[in-house]
N, C-alpha and C. Protein backbone atom coordinates (compact mmCIF):
# COMPACT_ATOMS: atom_id res chain seq x y z
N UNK A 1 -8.53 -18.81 13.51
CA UNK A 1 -7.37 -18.00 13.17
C UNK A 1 -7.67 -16.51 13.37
N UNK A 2 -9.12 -16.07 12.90
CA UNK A 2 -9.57 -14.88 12.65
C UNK A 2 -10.28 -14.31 13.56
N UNK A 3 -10.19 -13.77 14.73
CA UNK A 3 -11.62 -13.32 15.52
C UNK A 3 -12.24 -12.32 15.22
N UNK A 4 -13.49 -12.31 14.70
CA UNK A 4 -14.19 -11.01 13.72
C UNK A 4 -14.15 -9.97 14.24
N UNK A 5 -14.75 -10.02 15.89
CA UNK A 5 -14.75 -8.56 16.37
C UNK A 5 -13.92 -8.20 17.00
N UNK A 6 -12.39 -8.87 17.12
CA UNK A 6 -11.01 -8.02 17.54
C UNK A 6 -10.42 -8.21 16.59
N UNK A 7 -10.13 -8.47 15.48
CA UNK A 7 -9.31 -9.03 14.80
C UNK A 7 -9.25 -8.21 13.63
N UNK A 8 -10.57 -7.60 13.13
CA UNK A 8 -10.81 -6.85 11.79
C UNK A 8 -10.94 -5.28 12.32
N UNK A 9 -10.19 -5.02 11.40
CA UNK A 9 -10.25 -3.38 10.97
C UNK A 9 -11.21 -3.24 9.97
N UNK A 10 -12.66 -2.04 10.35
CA UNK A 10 -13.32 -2.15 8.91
C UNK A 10 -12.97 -0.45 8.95
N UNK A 11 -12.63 -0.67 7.64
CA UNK A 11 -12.33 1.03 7.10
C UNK A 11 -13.59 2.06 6.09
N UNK A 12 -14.71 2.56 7.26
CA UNK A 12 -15.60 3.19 6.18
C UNK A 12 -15.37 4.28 5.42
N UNK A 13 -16.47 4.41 4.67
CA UNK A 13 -16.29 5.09 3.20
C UNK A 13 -15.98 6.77 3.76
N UNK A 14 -15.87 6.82 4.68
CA UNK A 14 -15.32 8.54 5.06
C UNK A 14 -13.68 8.70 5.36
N UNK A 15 -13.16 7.56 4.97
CA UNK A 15 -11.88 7.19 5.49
C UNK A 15 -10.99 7.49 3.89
N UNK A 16 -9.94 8.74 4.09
CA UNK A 16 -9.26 8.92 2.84
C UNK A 16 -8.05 8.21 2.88
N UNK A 17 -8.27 7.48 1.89
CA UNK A 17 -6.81 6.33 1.74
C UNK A 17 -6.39 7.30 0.30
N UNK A 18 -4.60 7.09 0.77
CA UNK A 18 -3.47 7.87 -0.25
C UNK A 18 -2.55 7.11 -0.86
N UNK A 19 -2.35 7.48 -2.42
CA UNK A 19 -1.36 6.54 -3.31
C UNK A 19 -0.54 7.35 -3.68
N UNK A 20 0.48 6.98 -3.96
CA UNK A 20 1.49 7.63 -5.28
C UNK A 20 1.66 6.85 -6.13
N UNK A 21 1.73 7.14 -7.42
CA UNK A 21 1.60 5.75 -8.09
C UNK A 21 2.41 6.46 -9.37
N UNK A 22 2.83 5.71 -10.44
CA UNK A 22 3.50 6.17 -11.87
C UNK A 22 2.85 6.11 -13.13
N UNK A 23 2.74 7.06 -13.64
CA UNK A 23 1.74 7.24 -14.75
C UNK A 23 2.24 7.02 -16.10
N UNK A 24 3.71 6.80 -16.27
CA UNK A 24 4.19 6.47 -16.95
C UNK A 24 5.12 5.48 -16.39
N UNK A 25 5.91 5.33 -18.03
CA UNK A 25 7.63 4.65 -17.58
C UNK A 25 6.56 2.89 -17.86
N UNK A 26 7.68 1.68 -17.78
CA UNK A 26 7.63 0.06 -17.62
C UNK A 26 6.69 -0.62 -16.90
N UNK A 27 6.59 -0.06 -15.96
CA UNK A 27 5.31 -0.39 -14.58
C UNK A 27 4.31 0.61 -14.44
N UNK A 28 3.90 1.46 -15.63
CA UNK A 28 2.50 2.82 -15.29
C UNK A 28 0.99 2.12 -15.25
N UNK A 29 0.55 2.88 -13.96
CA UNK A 29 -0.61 2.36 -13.88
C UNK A 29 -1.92 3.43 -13.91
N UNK A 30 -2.88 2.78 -13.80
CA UNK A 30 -4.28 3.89 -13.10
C UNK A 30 -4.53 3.85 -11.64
N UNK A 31 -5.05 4.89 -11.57
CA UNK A 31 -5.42 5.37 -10.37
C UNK A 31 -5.84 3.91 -9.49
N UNK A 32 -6.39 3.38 -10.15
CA UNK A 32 -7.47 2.36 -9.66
C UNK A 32 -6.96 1.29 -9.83
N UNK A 33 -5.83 0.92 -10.06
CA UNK A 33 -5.62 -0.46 -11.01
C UNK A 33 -4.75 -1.40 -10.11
N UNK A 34 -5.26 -2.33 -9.72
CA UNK A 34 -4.53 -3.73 -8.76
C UNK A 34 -3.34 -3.95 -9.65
N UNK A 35 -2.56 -4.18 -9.19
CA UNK A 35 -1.45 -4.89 -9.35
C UNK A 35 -1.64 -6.54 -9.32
N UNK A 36 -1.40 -7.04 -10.70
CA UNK A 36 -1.81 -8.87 -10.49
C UNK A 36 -0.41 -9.78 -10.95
N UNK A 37 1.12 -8.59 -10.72
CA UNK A 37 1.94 -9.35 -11.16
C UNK A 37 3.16 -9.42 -9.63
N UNK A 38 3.23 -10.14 -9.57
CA UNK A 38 4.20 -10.33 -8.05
C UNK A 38 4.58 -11.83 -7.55
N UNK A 39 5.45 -11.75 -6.54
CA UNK A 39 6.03 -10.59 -5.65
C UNK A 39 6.99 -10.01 -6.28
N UNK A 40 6.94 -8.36 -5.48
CA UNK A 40 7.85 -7.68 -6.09
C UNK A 40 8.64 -7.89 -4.75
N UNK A 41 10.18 -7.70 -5.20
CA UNK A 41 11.23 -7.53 -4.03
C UNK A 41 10.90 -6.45 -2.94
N UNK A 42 10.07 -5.43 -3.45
CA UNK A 42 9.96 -4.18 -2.29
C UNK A 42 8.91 -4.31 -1.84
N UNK A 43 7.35 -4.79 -1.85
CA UNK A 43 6.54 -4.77 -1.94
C UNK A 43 6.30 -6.24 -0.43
N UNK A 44 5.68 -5.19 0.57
CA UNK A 44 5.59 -5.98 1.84
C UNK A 44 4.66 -7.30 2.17
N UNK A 45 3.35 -7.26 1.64
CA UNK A 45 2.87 -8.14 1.61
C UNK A 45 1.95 -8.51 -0.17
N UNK A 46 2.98 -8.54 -0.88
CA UNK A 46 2.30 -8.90 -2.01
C UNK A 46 2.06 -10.73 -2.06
N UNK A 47 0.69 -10.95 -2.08
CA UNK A 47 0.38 -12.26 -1.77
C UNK A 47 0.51 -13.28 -3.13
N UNK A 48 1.10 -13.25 -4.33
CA UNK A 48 1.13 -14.10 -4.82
C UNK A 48 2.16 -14.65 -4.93
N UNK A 49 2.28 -16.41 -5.60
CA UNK A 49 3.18 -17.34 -5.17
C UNK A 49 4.43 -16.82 -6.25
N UNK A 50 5.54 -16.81 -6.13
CA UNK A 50 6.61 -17.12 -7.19
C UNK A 50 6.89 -18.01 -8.09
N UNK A 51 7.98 -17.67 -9.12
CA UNK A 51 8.04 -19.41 -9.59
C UNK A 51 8.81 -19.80 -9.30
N UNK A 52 9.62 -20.81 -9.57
CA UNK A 52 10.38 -21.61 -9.26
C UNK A 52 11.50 -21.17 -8.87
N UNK A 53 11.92 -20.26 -10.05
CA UNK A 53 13.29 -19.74 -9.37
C UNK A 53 13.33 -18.21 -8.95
N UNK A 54 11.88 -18.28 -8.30
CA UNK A 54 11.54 -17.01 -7.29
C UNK A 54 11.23 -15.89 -7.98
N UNK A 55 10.96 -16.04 -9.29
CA UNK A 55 11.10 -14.10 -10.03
C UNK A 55 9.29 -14.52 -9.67
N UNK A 56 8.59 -13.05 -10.27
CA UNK A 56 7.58 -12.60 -10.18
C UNK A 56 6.81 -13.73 -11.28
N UNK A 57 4.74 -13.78 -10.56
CA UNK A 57 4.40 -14.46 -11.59
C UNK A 57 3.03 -13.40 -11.61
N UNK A 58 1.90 -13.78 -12.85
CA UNK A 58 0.72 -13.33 -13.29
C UNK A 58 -0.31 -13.94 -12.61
N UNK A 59 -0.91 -13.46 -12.13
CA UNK A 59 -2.19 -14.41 -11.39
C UNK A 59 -3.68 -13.10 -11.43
N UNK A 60 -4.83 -13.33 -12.18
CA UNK A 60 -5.94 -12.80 -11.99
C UNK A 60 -6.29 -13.14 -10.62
N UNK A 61 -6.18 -13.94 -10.02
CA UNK A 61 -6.11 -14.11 -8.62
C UNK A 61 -6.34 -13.39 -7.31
N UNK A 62 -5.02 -12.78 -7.45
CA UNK A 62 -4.16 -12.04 -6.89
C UNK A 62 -3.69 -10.66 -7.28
N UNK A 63 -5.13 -9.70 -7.23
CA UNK A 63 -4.29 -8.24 -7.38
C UNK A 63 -3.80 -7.62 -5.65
N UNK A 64 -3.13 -6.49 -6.09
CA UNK A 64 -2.58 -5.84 -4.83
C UNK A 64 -2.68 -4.26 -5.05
N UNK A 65 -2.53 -3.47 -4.05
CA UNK A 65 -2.79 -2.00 -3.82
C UNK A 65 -2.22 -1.39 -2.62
N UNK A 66 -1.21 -0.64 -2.38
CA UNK A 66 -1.12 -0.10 -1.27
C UNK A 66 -1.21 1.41 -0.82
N UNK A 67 -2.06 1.78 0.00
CA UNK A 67 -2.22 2.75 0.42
C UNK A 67 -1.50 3.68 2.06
N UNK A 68 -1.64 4.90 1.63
CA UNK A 68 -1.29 5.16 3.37
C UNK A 68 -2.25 6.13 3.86
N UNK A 69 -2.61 6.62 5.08
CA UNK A 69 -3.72 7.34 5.71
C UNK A 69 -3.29 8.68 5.32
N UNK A 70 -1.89 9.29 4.56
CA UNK A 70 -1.13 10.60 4.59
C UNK A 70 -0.68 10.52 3.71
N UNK A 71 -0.42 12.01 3.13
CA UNK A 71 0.38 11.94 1.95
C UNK A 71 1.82 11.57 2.37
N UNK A 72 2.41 11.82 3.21
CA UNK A 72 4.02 11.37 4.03
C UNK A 72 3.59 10.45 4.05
N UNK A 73 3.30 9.60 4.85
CA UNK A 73 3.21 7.70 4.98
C UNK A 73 3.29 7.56 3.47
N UNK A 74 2.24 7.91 2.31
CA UNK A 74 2.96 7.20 0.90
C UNK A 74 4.20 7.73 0.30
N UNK A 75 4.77 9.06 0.38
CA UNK A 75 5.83 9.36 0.25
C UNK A 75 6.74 8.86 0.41
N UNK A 76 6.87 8.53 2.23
CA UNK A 76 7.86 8.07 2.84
C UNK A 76 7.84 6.38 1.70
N UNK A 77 6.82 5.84 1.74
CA UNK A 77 6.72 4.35 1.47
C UNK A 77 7.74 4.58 0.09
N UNK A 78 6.89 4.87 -0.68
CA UNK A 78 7.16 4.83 -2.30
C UNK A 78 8.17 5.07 -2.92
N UNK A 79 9.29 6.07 -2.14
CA UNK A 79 10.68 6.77 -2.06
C UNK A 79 11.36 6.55 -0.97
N UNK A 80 10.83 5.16 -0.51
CA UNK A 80 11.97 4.88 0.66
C UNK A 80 13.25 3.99 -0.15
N UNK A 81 13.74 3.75 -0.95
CA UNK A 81 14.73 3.06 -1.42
C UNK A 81 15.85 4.01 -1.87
N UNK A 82 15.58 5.25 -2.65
CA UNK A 82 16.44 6.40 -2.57
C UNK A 82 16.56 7.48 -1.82
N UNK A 83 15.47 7.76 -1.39
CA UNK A 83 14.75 9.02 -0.40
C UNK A 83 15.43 9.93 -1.07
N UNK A 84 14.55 10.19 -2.57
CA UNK A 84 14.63 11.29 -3.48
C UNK A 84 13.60 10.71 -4.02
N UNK A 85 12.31 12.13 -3.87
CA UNK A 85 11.23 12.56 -4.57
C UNK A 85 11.15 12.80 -6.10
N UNK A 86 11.31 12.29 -6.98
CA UNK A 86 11.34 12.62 -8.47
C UNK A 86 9.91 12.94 -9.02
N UNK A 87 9.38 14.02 -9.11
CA UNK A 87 8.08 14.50 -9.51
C UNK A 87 7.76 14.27 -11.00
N UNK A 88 9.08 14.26 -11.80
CA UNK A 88 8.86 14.31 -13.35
C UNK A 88 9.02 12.80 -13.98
N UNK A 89 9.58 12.24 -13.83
CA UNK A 89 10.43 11.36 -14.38
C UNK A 89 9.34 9.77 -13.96
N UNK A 90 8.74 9.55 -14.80
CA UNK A 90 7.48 8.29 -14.64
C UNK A 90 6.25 8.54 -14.30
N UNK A 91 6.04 10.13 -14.40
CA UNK A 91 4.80 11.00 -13.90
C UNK A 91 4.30 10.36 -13.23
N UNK A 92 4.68 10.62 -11.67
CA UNK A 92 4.17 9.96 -10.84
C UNK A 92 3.12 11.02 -10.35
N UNK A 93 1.92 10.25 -9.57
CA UNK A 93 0.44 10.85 -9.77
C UNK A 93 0.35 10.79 -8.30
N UNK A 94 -0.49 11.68 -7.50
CA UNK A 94 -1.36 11.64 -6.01
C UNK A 94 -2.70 12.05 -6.51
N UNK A 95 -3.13 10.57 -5.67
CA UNK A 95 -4.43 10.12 -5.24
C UNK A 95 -5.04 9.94 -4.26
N UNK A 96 -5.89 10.36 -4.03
CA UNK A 96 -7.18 10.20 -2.76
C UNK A 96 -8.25 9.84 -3.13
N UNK A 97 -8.34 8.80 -2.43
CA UNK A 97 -10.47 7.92 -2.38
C UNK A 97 -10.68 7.88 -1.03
N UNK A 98 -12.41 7.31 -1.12
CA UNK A 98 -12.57 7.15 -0.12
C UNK A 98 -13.10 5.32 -0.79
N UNK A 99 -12.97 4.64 0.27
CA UNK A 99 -14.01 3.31 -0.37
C UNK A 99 -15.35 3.70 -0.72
N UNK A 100 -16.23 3.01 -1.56
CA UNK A 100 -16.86 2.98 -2.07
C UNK A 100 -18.29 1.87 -0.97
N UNK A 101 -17.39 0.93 -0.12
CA UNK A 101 -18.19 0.42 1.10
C UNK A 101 -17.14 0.29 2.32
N UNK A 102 -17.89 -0.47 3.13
CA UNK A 102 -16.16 -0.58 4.09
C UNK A 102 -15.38 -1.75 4.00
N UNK A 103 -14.56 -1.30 4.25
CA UNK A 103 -13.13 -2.39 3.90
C UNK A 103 -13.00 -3.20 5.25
N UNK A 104 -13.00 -4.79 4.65
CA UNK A 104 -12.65 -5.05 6.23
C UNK A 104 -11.02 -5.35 6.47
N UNK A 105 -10.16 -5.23 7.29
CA UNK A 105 -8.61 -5.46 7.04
C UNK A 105 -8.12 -6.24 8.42
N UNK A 106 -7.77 -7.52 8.02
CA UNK A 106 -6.33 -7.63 9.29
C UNK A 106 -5.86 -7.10 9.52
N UNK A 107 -6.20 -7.08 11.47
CA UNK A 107 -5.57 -5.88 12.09
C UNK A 107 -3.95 -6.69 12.43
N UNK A 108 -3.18 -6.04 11.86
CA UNK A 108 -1.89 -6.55 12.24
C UNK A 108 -1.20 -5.61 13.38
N UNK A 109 -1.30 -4.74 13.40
CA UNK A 109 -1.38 -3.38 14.33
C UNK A 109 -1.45 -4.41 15.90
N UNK A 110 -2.82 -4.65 16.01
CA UNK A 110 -2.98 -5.23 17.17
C UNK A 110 -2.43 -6.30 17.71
N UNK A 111 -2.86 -7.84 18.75
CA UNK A 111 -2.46 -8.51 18.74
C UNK A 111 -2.76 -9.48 17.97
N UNK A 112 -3.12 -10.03 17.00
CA UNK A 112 -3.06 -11.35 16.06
C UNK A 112 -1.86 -11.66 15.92
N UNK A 113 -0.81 -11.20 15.21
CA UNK A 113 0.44 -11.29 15.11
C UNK A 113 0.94 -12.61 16.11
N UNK A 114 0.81 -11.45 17.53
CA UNK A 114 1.55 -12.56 18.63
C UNK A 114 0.90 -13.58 18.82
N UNK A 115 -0.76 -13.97 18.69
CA UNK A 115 -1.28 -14.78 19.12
C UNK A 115 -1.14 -16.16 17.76
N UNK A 116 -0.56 -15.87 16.76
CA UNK A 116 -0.78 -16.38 15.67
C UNK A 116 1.55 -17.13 15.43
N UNK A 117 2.22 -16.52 16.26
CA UNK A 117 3.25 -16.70 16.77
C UNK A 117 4.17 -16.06 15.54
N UNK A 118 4.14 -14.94 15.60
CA UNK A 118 4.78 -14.08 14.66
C UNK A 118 5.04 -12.69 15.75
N UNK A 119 5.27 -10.98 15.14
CA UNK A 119 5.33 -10.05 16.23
C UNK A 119 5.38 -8.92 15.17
N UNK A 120 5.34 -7.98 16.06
CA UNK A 120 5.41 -6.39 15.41
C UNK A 120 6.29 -6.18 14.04
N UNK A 121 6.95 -7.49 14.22
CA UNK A 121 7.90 -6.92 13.12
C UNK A 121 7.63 -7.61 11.66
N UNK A 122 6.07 -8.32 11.89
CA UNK A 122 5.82 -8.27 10.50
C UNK A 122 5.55 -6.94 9.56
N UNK A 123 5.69 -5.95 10.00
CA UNK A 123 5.26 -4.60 9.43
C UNK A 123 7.01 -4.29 9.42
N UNK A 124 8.02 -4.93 9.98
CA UNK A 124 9.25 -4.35 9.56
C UNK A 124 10.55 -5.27 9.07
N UNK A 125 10.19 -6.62 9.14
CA UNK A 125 11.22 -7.48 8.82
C UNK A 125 11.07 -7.95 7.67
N UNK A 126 11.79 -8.54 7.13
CA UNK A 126 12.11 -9.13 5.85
C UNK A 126 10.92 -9.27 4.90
N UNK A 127 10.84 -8.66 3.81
CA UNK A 127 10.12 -8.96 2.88
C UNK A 127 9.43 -10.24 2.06
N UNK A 128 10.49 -11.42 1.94
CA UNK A 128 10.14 -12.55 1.75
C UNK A 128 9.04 -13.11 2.60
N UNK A 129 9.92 -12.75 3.85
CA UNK A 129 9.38 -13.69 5.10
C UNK A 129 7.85 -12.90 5.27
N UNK A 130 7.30 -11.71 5.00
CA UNK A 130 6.27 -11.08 5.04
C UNK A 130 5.06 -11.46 4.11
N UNK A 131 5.75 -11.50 3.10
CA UNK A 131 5.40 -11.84 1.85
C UNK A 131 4.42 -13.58 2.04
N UNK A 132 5.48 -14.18 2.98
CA UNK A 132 5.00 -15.85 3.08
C UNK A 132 4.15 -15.63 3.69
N UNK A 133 3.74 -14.93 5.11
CA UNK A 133 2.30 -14.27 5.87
C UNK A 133 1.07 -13.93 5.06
N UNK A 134 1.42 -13.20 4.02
CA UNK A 134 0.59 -12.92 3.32
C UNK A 134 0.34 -13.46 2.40
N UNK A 135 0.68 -14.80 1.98
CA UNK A 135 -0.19 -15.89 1.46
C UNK A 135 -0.75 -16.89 2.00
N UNK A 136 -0.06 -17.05 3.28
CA UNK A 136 -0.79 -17.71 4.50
C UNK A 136 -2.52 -17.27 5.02
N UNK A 137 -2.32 -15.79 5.06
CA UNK A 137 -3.25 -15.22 5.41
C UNK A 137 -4.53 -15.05 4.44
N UNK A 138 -4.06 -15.20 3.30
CA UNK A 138 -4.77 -14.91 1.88
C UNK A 138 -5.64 -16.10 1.80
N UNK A 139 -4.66 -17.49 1.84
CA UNK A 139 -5.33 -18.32 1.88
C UNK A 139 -6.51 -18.93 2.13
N UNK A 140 -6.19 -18.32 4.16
CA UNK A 140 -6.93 -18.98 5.34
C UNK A 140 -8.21 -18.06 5.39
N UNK A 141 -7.75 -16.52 4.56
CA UNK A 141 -9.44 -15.75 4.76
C UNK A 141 -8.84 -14.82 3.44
N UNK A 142 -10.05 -15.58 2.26
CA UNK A 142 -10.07 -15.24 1.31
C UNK A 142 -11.34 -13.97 0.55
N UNK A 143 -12.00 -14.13 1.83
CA UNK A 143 -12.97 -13.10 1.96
C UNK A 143 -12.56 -11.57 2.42
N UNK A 144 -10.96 -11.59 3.32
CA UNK A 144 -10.62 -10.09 3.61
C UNK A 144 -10.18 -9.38 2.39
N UNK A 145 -10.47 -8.01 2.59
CA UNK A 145 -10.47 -6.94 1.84
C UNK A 145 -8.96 -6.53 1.38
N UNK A 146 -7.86 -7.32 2.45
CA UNK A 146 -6.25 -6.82 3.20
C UNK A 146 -6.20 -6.12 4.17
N UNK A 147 -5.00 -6.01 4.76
CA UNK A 147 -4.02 -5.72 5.99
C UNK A 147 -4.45 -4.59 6.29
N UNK A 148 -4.37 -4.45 7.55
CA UNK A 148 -4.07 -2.98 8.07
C UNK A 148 -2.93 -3.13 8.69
N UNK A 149 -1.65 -2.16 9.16
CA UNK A 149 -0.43 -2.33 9.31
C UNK A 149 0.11 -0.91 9.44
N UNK A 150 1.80 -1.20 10.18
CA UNK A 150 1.97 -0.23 10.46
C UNK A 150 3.18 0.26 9.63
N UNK A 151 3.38 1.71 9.13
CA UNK A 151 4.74 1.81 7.79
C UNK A 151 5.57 1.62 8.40
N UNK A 152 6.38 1.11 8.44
CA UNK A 152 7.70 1.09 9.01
C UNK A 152 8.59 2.32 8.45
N UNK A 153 8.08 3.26 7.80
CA UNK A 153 8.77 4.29 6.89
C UNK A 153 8.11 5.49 8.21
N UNK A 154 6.90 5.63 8.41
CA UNK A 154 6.50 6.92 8.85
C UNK A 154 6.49 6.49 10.34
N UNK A 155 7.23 6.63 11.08
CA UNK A 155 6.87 6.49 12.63
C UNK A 155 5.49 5.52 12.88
N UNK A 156 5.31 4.30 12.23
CA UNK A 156 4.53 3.02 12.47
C UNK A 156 3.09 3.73 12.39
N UNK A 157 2.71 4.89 11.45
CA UNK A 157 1.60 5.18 11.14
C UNK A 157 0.97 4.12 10.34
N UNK A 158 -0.31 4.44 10.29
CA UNK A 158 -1.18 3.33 9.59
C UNK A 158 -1.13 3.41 7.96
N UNK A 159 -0.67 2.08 7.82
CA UNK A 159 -0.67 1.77 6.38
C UNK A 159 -1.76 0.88 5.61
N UNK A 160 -2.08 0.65 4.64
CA UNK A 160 -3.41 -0.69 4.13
C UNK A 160 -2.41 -1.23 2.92
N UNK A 161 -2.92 -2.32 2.72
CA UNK A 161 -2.79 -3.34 1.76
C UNK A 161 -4.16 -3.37 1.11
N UNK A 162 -4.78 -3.58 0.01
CA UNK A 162 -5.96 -4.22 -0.42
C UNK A 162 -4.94 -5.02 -1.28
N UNK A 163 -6.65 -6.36 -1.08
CA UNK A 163 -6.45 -7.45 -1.80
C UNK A 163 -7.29 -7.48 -3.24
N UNK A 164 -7.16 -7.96 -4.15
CA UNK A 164 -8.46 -8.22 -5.12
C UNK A 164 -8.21 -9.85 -6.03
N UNK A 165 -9.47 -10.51 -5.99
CA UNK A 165 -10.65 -10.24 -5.29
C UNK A 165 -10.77 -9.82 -3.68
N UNK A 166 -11.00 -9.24 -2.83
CA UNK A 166 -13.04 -8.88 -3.17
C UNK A 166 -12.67 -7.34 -3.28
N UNK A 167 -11.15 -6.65 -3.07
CA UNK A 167 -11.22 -4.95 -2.67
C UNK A 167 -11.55 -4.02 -4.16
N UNK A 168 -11.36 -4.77 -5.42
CA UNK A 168 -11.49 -4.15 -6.27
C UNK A 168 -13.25 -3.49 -6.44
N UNK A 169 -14.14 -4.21 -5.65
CA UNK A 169 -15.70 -3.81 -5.44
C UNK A 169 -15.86 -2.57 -4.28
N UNK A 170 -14.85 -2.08 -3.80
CA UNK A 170 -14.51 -1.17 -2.99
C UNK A 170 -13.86 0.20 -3.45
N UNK A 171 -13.86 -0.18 -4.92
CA UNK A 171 -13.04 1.19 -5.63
C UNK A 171 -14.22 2.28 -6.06
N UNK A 172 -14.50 3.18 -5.25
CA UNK A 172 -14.87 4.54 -6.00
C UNK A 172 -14.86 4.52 -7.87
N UNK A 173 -16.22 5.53 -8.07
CA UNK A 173 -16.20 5.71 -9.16
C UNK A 173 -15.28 6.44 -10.07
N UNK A 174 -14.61 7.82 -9.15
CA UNK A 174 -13.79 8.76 -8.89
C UNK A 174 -12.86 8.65 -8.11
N UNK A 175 -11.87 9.55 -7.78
CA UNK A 175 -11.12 10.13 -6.78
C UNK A 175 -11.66 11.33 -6.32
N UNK A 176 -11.50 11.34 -4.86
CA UNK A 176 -11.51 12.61 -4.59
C UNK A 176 -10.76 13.69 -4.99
N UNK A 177 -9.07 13.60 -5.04
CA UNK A 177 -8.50 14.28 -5.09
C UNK A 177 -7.32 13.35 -6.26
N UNK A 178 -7.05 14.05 -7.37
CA UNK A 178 -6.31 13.21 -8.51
C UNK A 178 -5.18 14.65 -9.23
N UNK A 179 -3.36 14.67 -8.80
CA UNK A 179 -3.14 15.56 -9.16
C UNK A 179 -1.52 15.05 -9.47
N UNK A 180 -1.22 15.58 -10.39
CA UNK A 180 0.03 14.96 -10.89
C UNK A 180 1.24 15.70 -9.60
N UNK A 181 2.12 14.81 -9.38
CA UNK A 181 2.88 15.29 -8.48
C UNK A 181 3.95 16.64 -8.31
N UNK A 182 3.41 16.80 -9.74
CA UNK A 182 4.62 18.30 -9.92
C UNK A 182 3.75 19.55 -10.09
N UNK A 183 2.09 19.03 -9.54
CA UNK A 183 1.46 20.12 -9.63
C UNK A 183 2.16 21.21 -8.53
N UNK A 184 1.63 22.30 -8.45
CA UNK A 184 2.50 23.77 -8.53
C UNK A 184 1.69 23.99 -6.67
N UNK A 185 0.60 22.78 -6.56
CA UNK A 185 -0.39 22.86 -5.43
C UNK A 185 0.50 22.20 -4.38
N UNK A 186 1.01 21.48 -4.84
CA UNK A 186 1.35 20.66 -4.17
C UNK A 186 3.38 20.74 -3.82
N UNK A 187 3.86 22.17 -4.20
CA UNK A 187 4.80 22.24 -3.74
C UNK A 187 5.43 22.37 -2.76
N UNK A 188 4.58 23.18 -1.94
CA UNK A 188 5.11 23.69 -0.26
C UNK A 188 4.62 22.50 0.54
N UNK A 189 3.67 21.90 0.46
CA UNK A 189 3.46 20.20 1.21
C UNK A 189 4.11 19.65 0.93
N UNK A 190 4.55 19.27 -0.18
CA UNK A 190 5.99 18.13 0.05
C UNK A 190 6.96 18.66 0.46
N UNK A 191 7.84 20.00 -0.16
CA UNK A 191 8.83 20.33 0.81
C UNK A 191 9.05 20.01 1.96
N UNK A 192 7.78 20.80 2.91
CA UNK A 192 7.64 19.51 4.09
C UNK A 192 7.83 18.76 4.64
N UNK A 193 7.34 17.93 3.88
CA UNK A 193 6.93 16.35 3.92
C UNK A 193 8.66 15.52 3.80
N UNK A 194 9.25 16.80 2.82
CA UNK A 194 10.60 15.67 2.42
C UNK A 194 11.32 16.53 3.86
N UNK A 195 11.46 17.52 3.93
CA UNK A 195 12.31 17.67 5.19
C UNK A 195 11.96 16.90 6.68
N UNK A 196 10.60 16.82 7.15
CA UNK A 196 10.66 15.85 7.89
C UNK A 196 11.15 14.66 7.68
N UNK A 197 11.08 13.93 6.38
CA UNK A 197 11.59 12.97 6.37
C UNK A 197 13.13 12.92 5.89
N UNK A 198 13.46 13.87 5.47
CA UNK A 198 14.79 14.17 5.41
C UNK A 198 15.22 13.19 3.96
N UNK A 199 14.23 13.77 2.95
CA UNK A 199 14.09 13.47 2.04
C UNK A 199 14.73 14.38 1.26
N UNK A 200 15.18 13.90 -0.35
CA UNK A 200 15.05 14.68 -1.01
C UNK A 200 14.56 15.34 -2.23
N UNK A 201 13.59 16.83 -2.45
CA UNK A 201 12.66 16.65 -3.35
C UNK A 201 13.42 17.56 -4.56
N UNK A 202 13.24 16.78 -6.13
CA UNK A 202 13.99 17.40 -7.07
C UNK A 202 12.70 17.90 -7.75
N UNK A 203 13.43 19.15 -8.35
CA UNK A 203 12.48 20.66 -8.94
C UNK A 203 11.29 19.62 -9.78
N UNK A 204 10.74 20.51 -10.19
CA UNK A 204 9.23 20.09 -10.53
C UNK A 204 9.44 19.79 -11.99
N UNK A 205 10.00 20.88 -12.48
CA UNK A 205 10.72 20.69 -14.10
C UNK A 205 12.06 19.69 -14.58
């Protein structure tokens, strides 16, 4: 299914992977913290099974994490359902690591996809149907780290998935860079960031 040396993306530890994540509010997490409850409806390849009548289930199993190579690729991701930036409201947090070893990831980017009889548009079609890939895939190689892939939010820049088990042994002790999103640093970069994407970003207060 897997061919090691075309098939894997390994992502070394000089490689800055980016989150946005919510520090508060129903769903607040840590910096660091897998996600082990899914699938969520938005959430592209969250690999665990549903129940019966499809809502979300708990599995130690099965954590999840998604990252992007840019602060835009997670922007775009994380605020693609309203495309309005809310800085205050669930204190949402930016993060930067680097791994801690290298990550190895299905290259979905490349060709596996087609050779495996699927196509590019697992990085852009239906969520369910993505979702079923990625327990397929989970299954058949339970040793990958997760996906490499392309956002369908940022002009098909590179996006990651980690899996846990094994990516949670890949988490830094630290962050490099850990700053609440309404820091005062970080105002003229998102402006930016939301006008290219033609986003919109509400005041900091």
């Amino acid at each position: 299914m897997v061919r090691p040396r075309r098939d894997i993306v390994e992502v070394h530890g000089t490689t800055r992977l980016v989150r946005v994540y919510n520090a508060s509010g129903r769903a607040q997490q840590k910096w660091d913290s897998f996600r082990y409850t899914g699938p969520l409806a938005h959430a592209r390849f969250d690999p665990h099974r549903p129940a019966a009548d499809g809502s979300p289930t708990n599995s130690a199993d099965h954590g999840v994490l998604y990252f992007g190579l840019s602060v835009r690729t997670s922007i775009a991701e994380v605020y693609q359902t309203s495309s309005i930036v809310d800085r205050h409201t669930k204190k949402p947090q930016l993060v930067v690591i680097r791994p801690s070893r290298t990550l190895r990831l299905l290259d979905l980017v490349g060709i596996w996809p087609t050779r495996v009889g699927a196509s590019q548009a697992i990085s852009s079609g239906p969520r369910w149907r993505t979702q079923e890939w990625a327990r397929v895939i989970r299954e058949a190689c339970p040793d990958l780290d997760g996906l490499w892939y392309r956002s369908s939010m940022d002009s098909g820049n590179p996006a990651v998935c980690l899996w846990d088990p094994p990516a949670s042994s890949a988490m830094p002790d630290k962050p490099d860079i850990h700053l609440p999103l309404d820091h005062p640093g970080l105002d003229l970069p998102l402006a930016r960031i939301c006008e290219e994407l033609n986003y919109t970003l509400l005041p900091a207060d």
